[in-house]
C-alpha atoms as a PDB file:
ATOM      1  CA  UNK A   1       1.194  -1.232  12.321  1.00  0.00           C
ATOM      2  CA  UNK A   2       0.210  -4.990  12.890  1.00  0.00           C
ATOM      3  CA  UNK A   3      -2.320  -6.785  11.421  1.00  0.00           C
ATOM      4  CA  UNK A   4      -4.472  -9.374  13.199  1.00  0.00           C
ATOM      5  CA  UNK A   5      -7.860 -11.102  12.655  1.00  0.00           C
ATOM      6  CA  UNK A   6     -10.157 -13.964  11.432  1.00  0.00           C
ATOM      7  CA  UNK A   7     -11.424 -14.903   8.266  1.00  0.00           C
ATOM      8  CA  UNK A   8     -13.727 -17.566   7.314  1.00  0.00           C
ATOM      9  CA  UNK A   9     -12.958 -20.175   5.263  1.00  0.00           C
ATOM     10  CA  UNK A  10     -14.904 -23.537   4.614  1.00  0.00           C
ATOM     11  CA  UNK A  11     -15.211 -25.222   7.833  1.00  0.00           C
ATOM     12  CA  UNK A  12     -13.357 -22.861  10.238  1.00  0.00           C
ATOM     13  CA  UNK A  13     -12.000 -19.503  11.135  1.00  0.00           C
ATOM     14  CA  UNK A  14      -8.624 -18.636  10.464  1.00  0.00           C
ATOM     15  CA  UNK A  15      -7.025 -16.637  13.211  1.00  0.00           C
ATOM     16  CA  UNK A  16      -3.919 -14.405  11.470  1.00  0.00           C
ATOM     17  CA  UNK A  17      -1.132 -12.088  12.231  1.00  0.00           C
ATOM     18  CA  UNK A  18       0.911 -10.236  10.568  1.00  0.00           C
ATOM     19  CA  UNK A  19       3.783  -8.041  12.096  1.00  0.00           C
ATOM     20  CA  UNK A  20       7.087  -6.617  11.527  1.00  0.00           C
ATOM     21  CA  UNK A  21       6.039  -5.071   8.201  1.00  0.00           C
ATOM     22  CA  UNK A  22       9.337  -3.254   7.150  1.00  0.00           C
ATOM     23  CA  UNK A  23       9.532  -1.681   3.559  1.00  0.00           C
ATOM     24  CA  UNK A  24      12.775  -2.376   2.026  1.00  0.00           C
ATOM     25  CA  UNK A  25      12.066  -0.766  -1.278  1.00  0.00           C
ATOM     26  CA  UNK A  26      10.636   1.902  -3.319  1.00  0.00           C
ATOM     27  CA  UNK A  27      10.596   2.780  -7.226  1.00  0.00           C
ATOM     28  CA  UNK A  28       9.270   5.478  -9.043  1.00  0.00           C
ATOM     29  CA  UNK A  29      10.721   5.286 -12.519  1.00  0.00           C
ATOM     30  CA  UNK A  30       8.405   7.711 -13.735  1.00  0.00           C
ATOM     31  CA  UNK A  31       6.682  10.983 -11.920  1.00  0.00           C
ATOM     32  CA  UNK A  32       5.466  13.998 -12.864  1.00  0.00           C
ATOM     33  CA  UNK A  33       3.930  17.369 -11.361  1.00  0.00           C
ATOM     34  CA  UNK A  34       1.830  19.367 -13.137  1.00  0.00           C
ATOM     35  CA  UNK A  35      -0.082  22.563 -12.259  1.00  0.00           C
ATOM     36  CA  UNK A  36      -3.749  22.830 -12.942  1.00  0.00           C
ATOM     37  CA  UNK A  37      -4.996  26.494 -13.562  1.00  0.00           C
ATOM     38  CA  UNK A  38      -7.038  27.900 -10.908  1.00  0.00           C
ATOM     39  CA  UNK A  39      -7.218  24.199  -9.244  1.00  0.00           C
ATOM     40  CA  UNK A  40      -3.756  23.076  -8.055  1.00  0.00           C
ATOM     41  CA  UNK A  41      -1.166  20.587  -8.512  1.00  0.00           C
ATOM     42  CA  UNK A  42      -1.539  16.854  -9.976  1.00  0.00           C
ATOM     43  CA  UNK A  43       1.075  14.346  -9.280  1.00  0.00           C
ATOM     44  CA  UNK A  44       1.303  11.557 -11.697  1.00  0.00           C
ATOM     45  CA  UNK A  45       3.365   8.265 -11.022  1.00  0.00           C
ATOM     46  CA  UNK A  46       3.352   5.811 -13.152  1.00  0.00           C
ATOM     47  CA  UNK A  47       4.813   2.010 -12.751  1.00  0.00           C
ATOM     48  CA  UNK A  48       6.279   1.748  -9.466  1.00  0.00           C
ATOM     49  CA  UNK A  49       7.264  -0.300  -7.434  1.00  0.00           C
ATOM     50  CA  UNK A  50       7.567  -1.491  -3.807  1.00  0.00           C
ATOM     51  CA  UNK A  51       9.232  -4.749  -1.981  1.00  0.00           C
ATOM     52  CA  UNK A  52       7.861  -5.306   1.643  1.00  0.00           C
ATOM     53  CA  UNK A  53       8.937  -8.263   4.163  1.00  0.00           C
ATOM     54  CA  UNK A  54       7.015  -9.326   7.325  1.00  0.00           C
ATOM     55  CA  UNK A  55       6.585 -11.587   9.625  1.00  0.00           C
ATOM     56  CA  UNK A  56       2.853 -13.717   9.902  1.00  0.00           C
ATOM     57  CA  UNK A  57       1.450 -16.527  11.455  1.00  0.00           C
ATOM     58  CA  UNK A  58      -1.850 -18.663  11.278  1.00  0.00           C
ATOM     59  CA  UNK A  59      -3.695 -20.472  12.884  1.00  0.00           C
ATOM     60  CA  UNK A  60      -7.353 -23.077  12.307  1.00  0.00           C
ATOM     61  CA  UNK A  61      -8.243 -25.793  14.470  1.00  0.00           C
ATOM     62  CA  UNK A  62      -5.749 -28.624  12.357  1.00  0.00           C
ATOM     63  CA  UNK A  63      -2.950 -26.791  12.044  1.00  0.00           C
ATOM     64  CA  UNK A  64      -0.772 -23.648  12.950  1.00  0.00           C
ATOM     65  CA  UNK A  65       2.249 -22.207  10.713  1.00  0.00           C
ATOM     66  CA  UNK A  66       4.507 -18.995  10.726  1.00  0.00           C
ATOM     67  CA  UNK A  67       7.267 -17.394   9.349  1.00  0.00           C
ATOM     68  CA  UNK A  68       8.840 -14.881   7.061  1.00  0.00           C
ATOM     69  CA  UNK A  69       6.560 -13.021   3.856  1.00  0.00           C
ATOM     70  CA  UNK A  70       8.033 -10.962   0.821  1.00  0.00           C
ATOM     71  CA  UNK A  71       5.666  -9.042  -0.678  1.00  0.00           C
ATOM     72  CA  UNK A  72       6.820  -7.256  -4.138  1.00  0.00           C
ATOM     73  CA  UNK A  73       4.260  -4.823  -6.065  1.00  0.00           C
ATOM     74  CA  UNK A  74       4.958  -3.569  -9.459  1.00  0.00           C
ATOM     75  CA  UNK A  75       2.986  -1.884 -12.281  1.00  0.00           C
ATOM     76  CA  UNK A  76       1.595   0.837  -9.668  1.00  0.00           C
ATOM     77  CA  UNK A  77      -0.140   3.657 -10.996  1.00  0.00           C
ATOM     78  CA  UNK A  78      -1.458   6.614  -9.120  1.00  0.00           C
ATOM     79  CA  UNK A  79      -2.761  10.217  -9.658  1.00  0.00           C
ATOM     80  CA  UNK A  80      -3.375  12.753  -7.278  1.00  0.00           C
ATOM     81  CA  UNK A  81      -5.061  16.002  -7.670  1.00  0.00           C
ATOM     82  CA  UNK A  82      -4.406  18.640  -4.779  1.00  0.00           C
ATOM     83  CA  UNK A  83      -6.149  21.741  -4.332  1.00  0.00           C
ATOM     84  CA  UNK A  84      -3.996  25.263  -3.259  1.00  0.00           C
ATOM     85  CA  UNK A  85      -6.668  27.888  -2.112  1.00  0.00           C
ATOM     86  CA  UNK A  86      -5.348  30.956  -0.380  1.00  0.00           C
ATOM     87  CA  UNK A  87      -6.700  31.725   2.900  1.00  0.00           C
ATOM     88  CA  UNK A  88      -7.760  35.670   3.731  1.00  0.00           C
ATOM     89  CA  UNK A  89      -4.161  36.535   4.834  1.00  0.00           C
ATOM     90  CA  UNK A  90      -2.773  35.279   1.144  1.00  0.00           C
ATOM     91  CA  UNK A  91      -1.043  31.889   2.538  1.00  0.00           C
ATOM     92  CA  UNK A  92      -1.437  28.625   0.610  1.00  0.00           C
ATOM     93  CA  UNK A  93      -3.351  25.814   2.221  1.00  0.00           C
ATOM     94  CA  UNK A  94      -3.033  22.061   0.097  1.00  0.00           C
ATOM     95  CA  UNK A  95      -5.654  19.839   0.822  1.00  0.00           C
ATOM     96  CA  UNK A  96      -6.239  16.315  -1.677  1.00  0.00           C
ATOM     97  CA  UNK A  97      -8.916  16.370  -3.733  1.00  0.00           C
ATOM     98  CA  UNK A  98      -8.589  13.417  -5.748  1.00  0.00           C
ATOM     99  CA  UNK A  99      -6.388  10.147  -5.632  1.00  0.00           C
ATOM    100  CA  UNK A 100      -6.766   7.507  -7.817  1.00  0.00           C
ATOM    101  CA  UNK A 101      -4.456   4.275  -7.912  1.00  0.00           C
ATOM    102  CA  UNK A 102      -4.155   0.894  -9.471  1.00  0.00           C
ATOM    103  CA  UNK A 103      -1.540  -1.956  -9.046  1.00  0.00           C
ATOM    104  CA  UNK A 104      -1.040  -4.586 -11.593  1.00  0.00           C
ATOM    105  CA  UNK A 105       0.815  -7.485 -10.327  1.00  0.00           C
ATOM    106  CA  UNK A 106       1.249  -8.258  -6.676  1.00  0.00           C
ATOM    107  CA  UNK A 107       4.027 -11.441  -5.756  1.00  0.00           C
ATOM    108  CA  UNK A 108       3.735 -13.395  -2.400  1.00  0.00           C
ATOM    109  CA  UNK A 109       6.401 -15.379  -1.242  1.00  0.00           C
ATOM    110  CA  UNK A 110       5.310 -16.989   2.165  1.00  0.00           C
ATOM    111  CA  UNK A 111       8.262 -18.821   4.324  1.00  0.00           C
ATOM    112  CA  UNK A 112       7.133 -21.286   6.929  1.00  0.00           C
ATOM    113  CA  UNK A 113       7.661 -24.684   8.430  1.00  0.00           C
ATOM    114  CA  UNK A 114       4.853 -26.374   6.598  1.00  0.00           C
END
């Protein structure tokens, strides 16, 4: 979805939008599932990755600006613990319990007339 709103910053709002957010890439060099005795499943991924480009424009009272954004985040780390209870009829259910994630580095390059 779009993203649109003000901020505040020194002596003005900035009105932004962002739109067109299109992910054109996705690493996982390293994953892992697990099973947990009498809890579930935990998924482990460890340093990915993901490239993302989008449109945004800006706006304060002395000046406006748009264009094109690349957005790449690496060194992404994140666990996830799911639970896999069995109803009364014996089916499985999976439900999260836990999620945990970090990202290290996060690169902005921001296109625009100005």
């Amino acid at each position: 979805p779009d993203l649109s709103g003000y901020e505040k910053f020194g002596l003005g709002n900035v009105k932004y939008n962002i739109s067109g957010i299109h992910v054109t890439a996705v690493e996982f060099p390293s994953a892992s599932i697990s099973l947990i005795p009498g809890t579930g499943i935990k998924l482990v991924i460890a340093n990915a990755s993901l490239s993302i480009n989008m449109n945004w424009n800006i706006k304060t009272w002395m000046f406006k600006d748009s264009g094109r954004s690349t957005v790449y985040i690496s060194k992404v780390f994140a666990t996830a613990i799911f639970s896999t209870p069995l109803d009364n009829k014996g089916h499985t259910s999976i439900s999260l319990t836990s999620c945990r994630t970090t990202s290290g580095d996060i690169d902005i390059k921001l296109n625009g007339k100005s």
